[in-house]
Protein backbone atom coordinates (compact mmCIF):
# COMPACT_ATOMS: atom_id res chain seq x y z
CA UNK A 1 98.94 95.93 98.44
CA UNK A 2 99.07 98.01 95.45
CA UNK A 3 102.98 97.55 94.19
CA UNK A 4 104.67 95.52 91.58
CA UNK A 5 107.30 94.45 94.09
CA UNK A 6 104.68 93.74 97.31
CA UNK A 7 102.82 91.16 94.80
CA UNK A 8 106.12 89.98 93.44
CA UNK A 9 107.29 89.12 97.07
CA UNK A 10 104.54 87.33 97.78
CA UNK A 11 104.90 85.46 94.59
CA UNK A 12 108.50 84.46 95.09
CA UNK A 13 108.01 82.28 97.93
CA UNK A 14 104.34 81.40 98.59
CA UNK A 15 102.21 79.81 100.68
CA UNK A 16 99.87 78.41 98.45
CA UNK A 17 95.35 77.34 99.04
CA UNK A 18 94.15 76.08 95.85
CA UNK A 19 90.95 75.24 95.06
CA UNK A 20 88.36 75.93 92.27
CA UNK A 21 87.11 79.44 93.01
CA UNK A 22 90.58 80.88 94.04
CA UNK A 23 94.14 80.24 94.32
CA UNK A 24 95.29 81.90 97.29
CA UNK A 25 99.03 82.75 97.89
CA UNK A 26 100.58 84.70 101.10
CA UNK A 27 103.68 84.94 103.22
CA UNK A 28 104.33 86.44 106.53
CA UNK A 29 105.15 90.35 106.53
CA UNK A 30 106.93 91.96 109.27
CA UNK A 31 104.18 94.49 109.21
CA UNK A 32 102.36 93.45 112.24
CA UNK A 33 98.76 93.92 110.13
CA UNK A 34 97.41 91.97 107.12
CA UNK A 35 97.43 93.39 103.66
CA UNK A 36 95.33 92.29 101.00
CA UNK A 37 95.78 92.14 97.02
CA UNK A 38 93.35 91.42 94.65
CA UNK A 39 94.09 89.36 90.98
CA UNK A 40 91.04 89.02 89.12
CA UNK A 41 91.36 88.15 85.51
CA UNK A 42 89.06 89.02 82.41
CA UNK A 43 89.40 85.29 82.36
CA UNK A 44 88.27 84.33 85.33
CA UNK A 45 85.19 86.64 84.94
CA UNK A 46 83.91 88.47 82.26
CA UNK A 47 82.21 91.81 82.68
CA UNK A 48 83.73 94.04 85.03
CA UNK A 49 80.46 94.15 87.08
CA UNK A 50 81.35 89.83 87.99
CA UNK A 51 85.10 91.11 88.71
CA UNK A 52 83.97 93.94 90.65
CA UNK A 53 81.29 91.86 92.67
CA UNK A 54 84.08 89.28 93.61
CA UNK A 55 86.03 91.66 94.68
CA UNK A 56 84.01 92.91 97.33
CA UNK A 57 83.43 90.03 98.38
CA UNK A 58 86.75 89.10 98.77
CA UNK A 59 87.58 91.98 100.79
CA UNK A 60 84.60 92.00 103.23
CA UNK A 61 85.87 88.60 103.63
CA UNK A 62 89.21 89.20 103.75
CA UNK A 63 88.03 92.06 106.85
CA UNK A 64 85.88 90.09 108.90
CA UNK A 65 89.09 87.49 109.09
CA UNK A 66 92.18 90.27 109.23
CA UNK A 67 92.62 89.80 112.52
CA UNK A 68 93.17 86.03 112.14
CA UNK A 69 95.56 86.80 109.69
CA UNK A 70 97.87 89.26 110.94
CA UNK A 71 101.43 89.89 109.74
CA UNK A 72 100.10 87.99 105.93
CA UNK A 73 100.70 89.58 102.53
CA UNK A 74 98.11 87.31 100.96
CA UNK A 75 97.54 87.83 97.30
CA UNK A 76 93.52 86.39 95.58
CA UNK A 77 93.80 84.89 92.37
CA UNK A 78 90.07 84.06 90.97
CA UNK A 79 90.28 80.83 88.66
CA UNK A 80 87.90 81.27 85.64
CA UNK A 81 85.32 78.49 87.20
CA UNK A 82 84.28 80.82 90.20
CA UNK A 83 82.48 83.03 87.68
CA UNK A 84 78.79 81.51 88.26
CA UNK A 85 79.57 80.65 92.13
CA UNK A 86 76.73 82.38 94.51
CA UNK A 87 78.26 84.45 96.96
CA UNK A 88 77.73 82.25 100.29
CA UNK A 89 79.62 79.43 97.94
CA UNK A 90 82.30 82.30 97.70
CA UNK A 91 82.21 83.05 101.39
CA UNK A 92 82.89 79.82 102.25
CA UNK A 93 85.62 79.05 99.60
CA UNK A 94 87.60 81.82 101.60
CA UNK A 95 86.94 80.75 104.86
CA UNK A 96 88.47 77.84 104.15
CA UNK A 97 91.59 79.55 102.76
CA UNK A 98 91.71 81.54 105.76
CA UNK A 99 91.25 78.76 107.92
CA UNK A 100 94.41 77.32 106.09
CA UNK A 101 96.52 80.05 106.66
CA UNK A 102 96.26 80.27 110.46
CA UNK A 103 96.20 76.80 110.95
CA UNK A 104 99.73 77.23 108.78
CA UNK A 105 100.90 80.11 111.00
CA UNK A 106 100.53 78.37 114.24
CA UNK A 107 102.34 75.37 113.19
């Protein structure tokens, strides 16, 4: 997602996964595929090489589980403590969020 009004949809009427690395917010799309937008603050990490890193990670994540998460806008939000997180504690922050997501879908 790249548009002011795909992130402001999602925003409206979220599903929200909280937790200290990232806030997580989707809603279904009637896309039929996944689409992925990325909110990393200054705040949440400083230098753009730590916002740049976490957003690759995000989104090799975010791959590895798209087809799990089919028809979801999902918008990541990084919260400033995630900034000295290891990347497997990343990895599995998102997994979770994923994991939250489908189990939300199939209820």
């Amino acid at each position: 997602m790249s548009r002011k009004v795909e992130f402001q949809r999602v925003f409206d009427q979220p599903i929200r996964s909280g937790d200290r690395c990232f806030t997580v917010l989707a809603r279904l799309n009637q896309l039929g595929y996944p689409r992925l937008g990325l909110a990393i603050s200054r705040k949440a990490a400083k230098s753009a090489v730590a916002r740049n890193r976490i957003k690759r990670i995000v989104r090799e994540s975010f791959r590895h589980h798209q087809t799990e998460l089919n028809g979801f806008d999902v918008v990541v939000m990084g919260r400033p403590q995630m900034a000295g997180h290891e990347n497997a504690a990343l990895f599995t922050s998102l997994q979770h969020h994923w994991a939250r997501l489908v189990s939300w879908a199939k209820s």
